[in-house]
Each structure stands twice: as structure tokens, then as C-alpha cells.
PDB file of N, CA and C in Angstrom:
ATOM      1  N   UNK A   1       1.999 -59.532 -47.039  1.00  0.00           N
ATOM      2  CA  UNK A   1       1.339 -58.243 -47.193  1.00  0.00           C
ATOM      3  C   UNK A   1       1.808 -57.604 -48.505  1.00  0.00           C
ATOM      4  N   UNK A   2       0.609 -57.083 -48.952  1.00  0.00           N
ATOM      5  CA  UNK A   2       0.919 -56.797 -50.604  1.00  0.00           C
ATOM      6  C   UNK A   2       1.531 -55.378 -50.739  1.00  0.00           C
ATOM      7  N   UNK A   3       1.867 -54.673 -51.494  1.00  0.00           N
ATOM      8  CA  UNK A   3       2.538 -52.836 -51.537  1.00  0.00           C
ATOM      9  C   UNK A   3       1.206 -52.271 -50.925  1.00  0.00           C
ATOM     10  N   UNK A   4       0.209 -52.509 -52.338  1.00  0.00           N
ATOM     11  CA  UNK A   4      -0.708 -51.644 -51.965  1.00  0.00           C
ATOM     12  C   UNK A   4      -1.635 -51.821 -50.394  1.00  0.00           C
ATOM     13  N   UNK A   5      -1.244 -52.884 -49.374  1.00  0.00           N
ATOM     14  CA  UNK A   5      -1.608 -53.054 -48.124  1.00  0.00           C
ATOM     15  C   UNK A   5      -0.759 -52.313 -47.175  1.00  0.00           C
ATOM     16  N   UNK A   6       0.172 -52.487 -47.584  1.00  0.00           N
ATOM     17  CA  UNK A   6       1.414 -51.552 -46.752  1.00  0.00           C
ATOM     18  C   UNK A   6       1.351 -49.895 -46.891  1.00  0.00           C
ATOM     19  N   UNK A   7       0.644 -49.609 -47.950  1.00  0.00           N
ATOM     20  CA  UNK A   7       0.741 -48.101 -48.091  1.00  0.00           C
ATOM     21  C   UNK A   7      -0.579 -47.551 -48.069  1.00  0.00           C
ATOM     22  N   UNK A   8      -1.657 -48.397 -47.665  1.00  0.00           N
ATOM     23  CA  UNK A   8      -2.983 -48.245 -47.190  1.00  0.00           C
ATOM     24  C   UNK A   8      -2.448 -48.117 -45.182  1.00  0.00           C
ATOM     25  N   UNK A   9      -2.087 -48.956 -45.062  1.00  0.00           N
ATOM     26  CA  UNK A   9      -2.031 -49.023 -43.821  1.00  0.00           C
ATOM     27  C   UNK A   9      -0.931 -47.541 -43.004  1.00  0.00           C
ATOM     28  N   UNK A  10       0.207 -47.161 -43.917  1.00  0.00           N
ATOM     29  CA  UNK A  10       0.469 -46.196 -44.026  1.00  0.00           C
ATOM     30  C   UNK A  10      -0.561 -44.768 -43.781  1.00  0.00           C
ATOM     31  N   UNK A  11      -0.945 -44.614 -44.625  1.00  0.00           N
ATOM     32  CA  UNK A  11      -2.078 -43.642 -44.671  1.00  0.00           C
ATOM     33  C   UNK A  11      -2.975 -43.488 -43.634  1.00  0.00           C
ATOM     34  N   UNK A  12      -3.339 -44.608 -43.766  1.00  0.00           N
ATOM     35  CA  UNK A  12      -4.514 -44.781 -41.806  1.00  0.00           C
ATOM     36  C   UNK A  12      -3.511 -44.267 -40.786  1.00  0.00           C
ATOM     37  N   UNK A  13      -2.242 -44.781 -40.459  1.00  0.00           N
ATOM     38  CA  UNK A  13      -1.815 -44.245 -39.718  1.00  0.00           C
ATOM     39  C   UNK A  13      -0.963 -42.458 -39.568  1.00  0.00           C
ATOM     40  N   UNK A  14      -0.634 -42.166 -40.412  1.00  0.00           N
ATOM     41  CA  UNK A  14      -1.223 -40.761 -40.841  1.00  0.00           C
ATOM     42  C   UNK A  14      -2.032 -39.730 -40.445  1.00  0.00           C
ATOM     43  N   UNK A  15      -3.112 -40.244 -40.900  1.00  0.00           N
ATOM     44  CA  UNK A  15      -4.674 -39.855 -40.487  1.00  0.00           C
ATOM     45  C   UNK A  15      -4.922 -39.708 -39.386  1.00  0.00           C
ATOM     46  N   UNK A  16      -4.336 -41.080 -38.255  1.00  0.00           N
ATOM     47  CA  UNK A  16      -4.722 -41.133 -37.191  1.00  0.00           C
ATOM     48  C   UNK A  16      -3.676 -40.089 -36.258  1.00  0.00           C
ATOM     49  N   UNK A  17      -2.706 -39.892 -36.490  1.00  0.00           N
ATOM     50  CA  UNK A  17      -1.472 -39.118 -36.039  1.00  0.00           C
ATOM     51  C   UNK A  17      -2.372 -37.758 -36.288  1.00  0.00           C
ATOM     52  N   UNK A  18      -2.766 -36.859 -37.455  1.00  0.00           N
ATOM     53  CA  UNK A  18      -3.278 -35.950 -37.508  1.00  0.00           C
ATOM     54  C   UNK A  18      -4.536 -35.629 -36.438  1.00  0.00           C
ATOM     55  N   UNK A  19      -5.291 -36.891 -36.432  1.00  0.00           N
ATOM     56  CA  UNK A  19      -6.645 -36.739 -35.534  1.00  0.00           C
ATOM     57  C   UNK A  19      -6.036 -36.609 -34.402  1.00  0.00           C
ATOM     58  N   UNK A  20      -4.951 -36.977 -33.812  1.00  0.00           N
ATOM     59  CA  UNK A  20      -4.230 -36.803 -32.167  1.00  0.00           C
ATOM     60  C   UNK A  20      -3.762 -35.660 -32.076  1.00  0.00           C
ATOM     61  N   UNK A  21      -3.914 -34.941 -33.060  1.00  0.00           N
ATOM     62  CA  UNK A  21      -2.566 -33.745 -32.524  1.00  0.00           C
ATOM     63  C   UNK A  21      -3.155 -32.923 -31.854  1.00  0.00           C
ATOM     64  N   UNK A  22      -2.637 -32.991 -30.227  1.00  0.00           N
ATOM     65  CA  UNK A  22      -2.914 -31.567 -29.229  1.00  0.00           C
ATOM     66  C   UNK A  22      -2.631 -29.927 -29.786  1.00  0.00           C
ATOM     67  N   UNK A  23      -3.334 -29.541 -29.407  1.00  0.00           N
ATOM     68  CA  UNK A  23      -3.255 -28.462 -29.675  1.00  0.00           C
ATOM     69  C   UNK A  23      -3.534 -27.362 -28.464  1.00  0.00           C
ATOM     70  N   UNK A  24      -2.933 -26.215 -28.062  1.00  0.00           N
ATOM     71  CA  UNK A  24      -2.556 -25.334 -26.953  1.00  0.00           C
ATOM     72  C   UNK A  24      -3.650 -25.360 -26.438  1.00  0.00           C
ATOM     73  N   UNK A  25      -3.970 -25.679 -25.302  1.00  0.00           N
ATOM     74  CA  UNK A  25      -5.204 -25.395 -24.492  1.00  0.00           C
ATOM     75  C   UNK A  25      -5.089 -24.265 -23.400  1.00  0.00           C
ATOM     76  N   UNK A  26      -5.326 -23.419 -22.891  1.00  0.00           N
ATOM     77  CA  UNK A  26      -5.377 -22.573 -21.364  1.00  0.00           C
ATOM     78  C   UNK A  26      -3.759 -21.961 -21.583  1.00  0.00           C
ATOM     79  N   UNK A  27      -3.164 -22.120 -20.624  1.00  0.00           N
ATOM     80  CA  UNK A  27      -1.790 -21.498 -20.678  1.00  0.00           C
ATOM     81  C   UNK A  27      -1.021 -22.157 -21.907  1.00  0.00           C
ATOM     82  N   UNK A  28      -0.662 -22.879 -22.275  1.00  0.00           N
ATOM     83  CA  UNK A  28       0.056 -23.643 -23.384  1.00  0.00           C
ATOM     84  C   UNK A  28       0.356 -22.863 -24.240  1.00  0.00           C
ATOM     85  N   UNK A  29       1.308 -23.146 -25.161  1.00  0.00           N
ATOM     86  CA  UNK A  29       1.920 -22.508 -26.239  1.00  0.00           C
ATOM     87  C   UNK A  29       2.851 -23.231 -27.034  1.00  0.00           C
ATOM     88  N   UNK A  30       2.874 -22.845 -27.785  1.00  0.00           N
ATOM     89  CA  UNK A  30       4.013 -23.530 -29.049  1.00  0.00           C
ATOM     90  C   UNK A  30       5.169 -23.083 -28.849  1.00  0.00           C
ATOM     91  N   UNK A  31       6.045 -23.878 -29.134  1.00  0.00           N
ATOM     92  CA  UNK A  31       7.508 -23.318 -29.409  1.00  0.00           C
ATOM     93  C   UNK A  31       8.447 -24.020 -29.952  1.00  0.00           C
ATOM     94  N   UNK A  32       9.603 -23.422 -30.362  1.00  0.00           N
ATOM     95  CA  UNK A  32      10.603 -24.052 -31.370  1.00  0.00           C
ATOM     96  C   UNK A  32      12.122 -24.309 -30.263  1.00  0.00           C
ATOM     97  N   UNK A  33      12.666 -25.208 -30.713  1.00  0.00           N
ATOM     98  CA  UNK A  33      13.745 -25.686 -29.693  1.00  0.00           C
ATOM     99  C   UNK A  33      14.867 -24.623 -30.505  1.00  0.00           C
ATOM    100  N   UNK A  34      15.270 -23.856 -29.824  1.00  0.00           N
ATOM    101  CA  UNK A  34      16.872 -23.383 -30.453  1.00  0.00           C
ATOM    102  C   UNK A  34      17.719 -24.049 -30.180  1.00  0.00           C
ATOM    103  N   UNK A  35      17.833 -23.860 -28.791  1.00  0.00           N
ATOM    104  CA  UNK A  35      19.250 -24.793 -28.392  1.00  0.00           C
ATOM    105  C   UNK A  35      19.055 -26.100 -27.159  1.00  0.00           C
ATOM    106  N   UNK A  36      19.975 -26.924 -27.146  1.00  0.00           N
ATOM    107  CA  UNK A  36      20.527 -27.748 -26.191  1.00  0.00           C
ATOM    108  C   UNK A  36      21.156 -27.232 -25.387  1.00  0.00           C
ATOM    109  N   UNK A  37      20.809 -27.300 -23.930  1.00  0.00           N
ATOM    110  CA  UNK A  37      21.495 -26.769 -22.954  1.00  0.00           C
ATOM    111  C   UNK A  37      22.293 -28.141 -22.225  1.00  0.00           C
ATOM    112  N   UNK A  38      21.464 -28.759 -21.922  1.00  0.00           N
ATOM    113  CA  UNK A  38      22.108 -29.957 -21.464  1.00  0.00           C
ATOM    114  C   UNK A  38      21.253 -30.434 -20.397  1.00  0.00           C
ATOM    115  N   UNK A  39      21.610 -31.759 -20.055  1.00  0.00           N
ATOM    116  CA  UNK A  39      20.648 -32.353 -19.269  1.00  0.00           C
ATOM    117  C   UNK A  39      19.386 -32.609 -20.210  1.00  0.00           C
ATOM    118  N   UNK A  40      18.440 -32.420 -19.676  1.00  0.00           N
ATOM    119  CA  UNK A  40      16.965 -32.473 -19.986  1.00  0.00           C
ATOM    120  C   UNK A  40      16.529 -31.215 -20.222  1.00  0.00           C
ATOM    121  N   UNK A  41      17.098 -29.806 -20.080  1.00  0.00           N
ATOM    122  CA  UNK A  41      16.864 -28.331 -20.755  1.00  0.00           C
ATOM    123  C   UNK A  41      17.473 -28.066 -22.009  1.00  0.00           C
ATOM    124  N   UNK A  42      16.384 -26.829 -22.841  1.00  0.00           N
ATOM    125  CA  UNK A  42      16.947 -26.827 -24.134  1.00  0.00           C
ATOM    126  C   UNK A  42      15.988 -25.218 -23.936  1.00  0.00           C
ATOM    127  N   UNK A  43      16.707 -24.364 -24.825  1.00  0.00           N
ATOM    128  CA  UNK A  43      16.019 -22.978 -24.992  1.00  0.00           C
ATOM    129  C   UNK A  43      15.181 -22.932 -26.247  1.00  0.00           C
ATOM    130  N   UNK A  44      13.771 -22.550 -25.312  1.00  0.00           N
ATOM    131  CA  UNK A  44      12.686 -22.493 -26.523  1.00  0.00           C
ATOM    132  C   UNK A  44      12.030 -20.971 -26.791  1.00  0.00           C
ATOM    133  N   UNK A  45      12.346 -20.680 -28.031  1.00  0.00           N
ATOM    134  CA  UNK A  45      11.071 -19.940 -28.841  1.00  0.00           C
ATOM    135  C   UNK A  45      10.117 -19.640 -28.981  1.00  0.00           C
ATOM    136  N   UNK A  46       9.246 -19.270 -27.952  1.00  0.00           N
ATOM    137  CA  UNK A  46       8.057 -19.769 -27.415  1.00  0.00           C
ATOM    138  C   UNK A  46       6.620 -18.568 -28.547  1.00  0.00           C
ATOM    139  N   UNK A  47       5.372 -19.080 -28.884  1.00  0.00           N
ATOM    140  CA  UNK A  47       5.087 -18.312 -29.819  1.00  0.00           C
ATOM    141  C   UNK A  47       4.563 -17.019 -29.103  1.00  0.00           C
ATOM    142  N   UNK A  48       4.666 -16.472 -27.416  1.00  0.00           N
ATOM    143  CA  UNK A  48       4.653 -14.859 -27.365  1.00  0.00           C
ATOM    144  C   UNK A  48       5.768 -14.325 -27.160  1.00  0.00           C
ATOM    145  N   UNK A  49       6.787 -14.839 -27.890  1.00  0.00           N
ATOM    146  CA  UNK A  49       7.723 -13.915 -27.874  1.00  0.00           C
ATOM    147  C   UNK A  49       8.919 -14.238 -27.078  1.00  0.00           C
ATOM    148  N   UNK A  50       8.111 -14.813 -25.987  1.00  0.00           N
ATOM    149  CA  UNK A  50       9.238 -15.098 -25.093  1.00  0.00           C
ATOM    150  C   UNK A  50      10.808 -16.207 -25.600  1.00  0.00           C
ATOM    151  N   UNK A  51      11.971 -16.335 -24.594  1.00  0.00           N
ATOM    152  CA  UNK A  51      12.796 -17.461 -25.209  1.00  0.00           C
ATOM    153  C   UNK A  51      12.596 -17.963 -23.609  1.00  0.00           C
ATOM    154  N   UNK A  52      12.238 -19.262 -23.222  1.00  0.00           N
ATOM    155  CA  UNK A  52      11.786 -19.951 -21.898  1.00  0.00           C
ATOM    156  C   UNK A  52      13.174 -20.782 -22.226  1.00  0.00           C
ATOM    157  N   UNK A  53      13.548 -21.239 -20.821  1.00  0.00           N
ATOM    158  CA  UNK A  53      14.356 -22.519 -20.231  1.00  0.00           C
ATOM    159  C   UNK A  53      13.604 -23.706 -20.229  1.00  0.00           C
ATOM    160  N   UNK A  54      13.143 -24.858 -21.188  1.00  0.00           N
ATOM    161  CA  UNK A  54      12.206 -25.621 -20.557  1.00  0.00           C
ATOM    162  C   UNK A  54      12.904 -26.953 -20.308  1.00  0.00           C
ATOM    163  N   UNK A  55      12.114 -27.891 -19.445  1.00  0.00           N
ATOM    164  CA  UNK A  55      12.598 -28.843 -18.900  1.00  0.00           C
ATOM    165  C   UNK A  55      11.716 -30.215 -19.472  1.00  0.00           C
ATOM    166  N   UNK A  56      12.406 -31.298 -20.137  1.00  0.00           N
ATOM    167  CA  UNK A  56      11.595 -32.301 -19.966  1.00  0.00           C
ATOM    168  C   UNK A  56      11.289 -32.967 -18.798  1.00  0.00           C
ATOM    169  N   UNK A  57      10.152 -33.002 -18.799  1.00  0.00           N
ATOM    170  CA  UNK A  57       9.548 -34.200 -16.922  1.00  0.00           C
ATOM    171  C   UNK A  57      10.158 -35.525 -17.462  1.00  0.00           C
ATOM    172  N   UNK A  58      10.113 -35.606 -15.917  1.00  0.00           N
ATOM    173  CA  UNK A  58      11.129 -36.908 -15.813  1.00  0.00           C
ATOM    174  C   UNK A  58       9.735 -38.328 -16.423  1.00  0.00           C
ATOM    175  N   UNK A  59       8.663 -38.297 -16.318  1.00  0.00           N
ATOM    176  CA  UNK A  59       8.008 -39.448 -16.740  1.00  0.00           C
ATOM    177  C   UNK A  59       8.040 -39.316 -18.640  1.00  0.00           C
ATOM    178  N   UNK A  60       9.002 -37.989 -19.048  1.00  0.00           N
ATOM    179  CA  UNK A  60       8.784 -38.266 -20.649  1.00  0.00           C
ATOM    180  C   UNK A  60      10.300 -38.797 -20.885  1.00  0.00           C
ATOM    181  N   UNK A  61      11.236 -38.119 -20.002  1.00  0.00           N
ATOM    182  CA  UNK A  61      12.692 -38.507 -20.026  1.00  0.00           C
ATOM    183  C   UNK A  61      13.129 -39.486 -21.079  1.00  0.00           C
ATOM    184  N   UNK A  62      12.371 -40.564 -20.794  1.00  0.00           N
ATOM    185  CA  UNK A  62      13.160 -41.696 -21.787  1.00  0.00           C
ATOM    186  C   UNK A  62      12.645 -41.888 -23.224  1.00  0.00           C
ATOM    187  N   UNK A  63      11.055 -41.292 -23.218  1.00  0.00           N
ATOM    188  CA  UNK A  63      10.690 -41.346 -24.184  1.00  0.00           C
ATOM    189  C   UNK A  63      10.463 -40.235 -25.134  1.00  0.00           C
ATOM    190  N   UNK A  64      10.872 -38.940 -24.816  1.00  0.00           N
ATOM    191  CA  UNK A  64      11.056 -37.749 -25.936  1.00  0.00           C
ATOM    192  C   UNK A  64      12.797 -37.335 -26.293  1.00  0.00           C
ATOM    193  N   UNK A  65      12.725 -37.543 -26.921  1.00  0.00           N
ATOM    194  CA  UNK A  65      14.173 -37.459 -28.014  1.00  0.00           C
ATOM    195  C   UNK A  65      14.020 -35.849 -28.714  1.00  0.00           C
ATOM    196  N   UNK A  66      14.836 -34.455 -28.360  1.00  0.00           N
ATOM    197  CA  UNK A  66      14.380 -33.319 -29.052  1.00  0.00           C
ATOM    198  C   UNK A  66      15.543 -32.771 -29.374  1.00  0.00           C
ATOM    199  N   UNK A  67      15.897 -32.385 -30.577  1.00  0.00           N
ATOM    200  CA  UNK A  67      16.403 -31.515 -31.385  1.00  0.00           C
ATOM    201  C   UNK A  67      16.105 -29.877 -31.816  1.00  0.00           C
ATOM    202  N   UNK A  68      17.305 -29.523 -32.149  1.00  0.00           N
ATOM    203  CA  UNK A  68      16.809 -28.411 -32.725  1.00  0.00           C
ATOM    204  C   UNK A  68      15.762 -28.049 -33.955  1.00  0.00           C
ATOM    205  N   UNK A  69      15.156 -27.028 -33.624  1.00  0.00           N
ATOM    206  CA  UNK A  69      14.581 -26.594 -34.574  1.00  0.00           C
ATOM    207  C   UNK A  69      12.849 -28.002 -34.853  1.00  0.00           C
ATOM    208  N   UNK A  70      12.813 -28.761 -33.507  1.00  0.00           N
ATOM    209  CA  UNK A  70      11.759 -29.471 -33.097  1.00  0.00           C
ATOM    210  C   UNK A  70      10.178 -28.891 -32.706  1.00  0.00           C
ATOM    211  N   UNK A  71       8.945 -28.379 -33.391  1.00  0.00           N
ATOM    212  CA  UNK A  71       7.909 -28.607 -32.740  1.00  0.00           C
ATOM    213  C   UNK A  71       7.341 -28.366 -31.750  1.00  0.00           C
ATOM    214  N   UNK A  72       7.400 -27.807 -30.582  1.00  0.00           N
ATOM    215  CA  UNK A  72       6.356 -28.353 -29.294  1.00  0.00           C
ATOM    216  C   UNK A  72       5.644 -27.513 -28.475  1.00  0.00           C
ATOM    217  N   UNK A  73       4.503 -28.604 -27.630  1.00  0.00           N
ATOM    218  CA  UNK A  73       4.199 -28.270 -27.261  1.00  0.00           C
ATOM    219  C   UNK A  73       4.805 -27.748 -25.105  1.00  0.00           C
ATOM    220  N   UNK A  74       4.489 -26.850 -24.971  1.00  0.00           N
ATOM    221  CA  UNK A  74       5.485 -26.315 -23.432  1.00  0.00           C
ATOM    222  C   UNK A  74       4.207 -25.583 -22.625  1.00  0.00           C
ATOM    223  N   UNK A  75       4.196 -25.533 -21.629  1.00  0.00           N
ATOM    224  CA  UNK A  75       3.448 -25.215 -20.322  1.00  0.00           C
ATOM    225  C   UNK A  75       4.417 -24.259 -19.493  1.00  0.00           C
ATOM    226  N   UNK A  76       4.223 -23.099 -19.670  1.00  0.00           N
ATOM    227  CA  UNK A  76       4.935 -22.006 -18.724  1.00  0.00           C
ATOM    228  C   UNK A  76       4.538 -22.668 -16.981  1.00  0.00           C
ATOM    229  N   UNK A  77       5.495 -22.296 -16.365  1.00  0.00           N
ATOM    230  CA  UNK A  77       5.393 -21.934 -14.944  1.00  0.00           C
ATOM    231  C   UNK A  77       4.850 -21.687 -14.158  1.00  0.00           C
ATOM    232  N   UNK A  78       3.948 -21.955 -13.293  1.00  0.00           N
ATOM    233  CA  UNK A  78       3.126 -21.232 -12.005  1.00  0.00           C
ATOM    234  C   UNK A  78       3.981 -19.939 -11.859  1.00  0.00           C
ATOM    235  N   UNK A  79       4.938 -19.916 -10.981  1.00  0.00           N
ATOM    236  CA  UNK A  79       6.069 -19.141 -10.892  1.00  0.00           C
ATOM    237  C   UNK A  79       7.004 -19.253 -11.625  1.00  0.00           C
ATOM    238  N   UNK A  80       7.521 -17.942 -12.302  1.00  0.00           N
ATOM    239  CA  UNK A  80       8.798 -17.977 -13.043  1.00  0.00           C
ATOM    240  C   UNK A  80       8.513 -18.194 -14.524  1.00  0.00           C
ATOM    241  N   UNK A  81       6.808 -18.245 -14.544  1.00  0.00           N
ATOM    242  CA  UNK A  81       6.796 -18.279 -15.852  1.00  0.00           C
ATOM    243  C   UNK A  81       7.168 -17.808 -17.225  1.00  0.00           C
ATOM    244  N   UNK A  82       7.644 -16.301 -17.120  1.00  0.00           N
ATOM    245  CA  UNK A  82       8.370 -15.885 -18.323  1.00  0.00           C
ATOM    246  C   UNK A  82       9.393 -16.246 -18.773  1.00  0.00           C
ATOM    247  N   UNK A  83      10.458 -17.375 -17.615  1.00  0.00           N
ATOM    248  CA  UNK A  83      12.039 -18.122 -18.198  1.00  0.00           C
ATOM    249  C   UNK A  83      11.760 -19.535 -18.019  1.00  0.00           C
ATOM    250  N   UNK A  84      10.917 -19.811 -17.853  1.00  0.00           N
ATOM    251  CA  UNK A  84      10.869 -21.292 -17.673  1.00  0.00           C
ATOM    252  C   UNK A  84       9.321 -22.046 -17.536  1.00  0.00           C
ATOM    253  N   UNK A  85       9.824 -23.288 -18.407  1.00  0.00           N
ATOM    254  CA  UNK A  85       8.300 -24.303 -18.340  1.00  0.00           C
ATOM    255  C   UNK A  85       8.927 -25.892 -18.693  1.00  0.00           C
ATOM    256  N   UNK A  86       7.729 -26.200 -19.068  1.00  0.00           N
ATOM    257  CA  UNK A  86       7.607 -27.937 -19.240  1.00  0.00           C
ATOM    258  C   UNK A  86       7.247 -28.309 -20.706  1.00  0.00           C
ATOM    259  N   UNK A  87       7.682 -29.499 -21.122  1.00  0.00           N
ATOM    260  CA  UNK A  87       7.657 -29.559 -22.443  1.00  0.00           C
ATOM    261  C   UNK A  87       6.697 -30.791 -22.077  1.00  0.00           C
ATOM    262  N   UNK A  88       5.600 -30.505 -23.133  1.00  0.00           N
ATOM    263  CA  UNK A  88       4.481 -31.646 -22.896  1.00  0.00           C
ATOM    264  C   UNK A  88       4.281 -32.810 -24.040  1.00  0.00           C
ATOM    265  N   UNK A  89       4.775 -32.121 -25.099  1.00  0.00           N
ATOM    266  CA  UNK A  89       4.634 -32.884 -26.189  1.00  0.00           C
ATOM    267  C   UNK A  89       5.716 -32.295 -27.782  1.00  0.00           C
ATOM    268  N   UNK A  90       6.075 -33.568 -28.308  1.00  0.00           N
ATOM    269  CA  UNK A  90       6.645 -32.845 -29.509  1.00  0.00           C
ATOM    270  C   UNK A  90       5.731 -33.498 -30.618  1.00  0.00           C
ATOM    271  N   UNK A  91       5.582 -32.839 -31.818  1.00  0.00           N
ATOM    272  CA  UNK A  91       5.150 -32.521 -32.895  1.00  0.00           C
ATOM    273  C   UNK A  91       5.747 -33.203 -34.033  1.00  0.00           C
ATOM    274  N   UNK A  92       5.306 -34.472 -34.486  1.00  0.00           N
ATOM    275  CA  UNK A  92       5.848 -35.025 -35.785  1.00  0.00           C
ATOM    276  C   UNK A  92       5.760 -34.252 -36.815  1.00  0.00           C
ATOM    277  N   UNK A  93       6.640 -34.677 -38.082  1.00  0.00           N
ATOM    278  CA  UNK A  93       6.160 -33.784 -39.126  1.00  0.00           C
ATOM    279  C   UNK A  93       4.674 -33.365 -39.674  1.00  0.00           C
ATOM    280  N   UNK A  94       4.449 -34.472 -39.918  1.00  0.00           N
ATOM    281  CA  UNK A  94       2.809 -34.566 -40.238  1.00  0.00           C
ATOM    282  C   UNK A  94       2.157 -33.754 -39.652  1.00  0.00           C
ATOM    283  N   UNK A  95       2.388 -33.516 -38.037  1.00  0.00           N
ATOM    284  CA  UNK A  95       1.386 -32.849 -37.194  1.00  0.00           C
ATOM    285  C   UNK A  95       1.981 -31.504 -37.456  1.00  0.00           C
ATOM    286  N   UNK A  96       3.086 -31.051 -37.757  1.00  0.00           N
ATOM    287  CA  UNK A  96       3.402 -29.916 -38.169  1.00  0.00           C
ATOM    288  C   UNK A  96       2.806 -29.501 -39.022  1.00  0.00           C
ATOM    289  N   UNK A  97       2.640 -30.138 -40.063  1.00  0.00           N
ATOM    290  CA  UNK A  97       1.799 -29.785 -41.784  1.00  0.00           C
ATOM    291  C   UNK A  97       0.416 -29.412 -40.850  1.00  0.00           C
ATOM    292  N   UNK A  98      -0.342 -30.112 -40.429  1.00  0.00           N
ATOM    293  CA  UNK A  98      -1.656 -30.120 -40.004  1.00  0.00           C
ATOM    294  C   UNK A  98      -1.852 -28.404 -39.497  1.00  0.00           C
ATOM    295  N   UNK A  99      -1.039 -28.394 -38.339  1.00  0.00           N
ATOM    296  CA  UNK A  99      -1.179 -26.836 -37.642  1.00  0.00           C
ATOM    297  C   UNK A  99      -1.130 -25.970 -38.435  1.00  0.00           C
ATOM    298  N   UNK A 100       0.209 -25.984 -39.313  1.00  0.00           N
ATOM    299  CA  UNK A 100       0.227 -24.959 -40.292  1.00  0.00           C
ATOM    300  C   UNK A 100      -1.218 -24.475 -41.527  1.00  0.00           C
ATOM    301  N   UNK A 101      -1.709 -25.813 -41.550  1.00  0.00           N
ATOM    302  CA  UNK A 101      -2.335 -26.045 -42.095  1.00  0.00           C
ATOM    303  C   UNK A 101      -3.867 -25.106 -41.487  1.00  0.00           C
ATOM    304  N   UNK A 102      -4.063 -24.971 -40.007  1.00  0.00           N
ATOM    305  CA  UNK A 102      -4.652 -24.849 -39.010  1.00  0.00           C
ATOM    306  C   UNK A 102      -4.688 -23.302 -38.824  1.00  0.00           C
ATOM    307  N   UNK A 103      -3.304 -22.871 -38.868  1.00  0.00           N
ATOM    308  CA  UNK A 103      -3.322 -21.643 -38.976  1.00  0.00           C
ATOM    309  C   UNK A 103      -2.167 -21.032 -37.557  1.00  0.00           C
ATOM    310  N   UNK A 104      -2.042 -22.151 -37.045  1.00  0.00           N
ATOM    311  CA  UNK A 104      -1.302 -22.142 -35.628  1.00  0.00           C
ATOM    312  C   UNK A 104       0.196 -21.644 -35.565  1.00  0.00           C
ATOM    313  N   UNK A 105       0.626 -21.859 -36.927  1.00  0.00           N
ATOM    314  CA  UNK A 105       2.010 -21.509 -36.646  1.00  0.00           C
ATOM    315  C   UNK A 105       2.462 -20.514 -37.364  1.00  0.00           C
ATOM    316  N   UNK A 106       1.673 -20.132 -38.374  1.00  0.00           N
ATOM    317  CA  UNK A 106       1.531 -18.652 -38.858  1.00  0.00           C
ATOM    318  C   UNK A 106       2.483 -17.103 -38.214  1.00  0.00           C
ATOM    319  N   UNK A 107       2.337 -16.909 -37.474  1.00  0.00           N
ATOM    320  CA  UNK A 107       3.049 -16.053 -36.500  1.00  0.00           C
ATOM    321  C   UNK A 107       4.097 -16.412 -36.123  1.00  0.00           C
ATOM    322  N   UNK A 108       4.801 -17.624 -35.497  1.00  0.00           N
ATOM    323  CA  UNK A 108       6.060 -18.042 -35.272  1.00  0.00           C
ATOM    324  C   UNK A 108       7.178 -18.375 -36.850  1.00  0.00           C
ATOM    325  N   UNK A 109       6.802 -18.714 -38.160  1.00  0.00           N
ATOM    326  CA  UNK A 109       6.888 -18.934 -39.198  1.00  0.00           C
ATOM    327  C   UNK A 109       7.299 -17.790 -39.603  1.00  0.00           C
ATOM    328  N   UNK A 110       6.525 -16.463 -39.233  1.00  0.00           N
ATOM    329  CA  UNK A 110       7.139 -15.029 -39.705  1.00  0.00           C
ATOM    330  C   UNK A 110       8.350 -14.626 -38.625  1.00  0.00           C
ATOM    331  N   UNK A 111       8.079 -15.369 -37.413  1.00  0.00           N
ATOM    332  CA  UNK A 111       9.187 -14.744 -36.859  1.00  0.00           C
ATOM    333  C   UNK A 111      10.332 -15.614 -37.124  1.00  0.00           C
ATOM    334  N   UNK A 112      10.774 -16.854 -37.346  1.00  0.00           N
ATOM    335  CA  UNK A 112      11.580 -17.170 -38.260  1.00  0.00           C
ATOM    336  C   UNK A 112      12.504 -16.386 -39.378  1.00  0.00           C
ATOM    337  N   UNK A 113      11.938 -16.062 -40.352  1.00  0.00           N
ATOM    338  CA  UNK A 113      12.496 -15.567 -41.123  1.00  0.00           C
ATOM    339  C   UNK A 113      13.173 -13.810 -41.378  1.00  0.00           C
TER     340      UNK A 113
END
């Protein structure tokens, strides 16, 4: 495989990462990981304001890896929704550029700073 095949193929996949990116549907919301609590909870930033307890589900357990200052997407609570939810998805860089790009993170970005 030649450079310029490798960095074509690059790009497609890219592209295709951007075309996937969920975005908040119904209750959903964005939020930023502050901290590690431990276990499978970490305190999130959530974009109304709130700071939620959220929990990774056990069917993502092995496969979401989250850090601070990570991306995601979280699902408040039936009950208890103002301290606690579910983390549904995290946010590669790329898909970060995209939202911003989108207009989505605009508001959490100011509350940042």
C-alpha cells in the first residue's frame, strides 16, 4: 500500500466517523467529564447547567475508556434525574470539531472559560 493509499483511506475514514456522530435526541445532552469518581462513575458537566453522577452501563463497560475533560453523550434519569444518568456515547476528536462546527457546543465552550 502506497502513502498516498494510506492517507486516502485515512480521510474516508474520517468522513465516515463525522457522518456517525449522534447527536442529542429527546432528553439527551452533552457533557464534559470533570472528574473520576471511581468504579464506572465520573462527574459530568452537563450542557443545562447541571453537574450529574453518571454511570457507564455495564454492556459499554469494557468498551468505553473516559477521561477527563472527554466529550459525551449522557441520558438523565427517569427518577433522580437532576444528579444522575447514563453515558451513551463518547465523542472522538473529529466528532468534536464537527459539533462545534454544528453549533452544539457553543454554550458549554463559554461556560468553560
Amino acid at each position: 500500500m502506497s502513502k498516498k493509499d494510506e492517507i486516502a483511506a485515512q480521510q474516508q475514514q474520517q468522513e465516515e466517523e463525522v457522518r456517525r456522530t449522534p447527536v442529542p435526541r429527546g432528553k439527551q445532552l452533552l457533557g464534559i467529564c470533570e472528574q473520576r469518581v471511581g468504579g464506572s462513575r465520573m462527574k459530568v458537566r452537563c450542557m443545562d447547567g447541571k453537574v450529574r453522577i453518571c454511570r457507564i452501563p455495564g454492556r459499554l463497560k469494557r468498551k468505553l475508556w473516559v477521561r477527563d475533560g472527554d466529550i459525551l453523550l449522557i441520558e438523565p434519569w427517569e427518577l433522580g434525574g437532576d444528579e444522575k444518568g447514563d453515558v451513551i456515547f463518547k465523542y472522538k476528536s473529529i466528532q468534536v470539531e464537527h459539533l462545534r462546527r454544528k453549533g452544539l457546543l457553543k454554550e458549554m465552550m463559554r461556560e468553560e472559560f
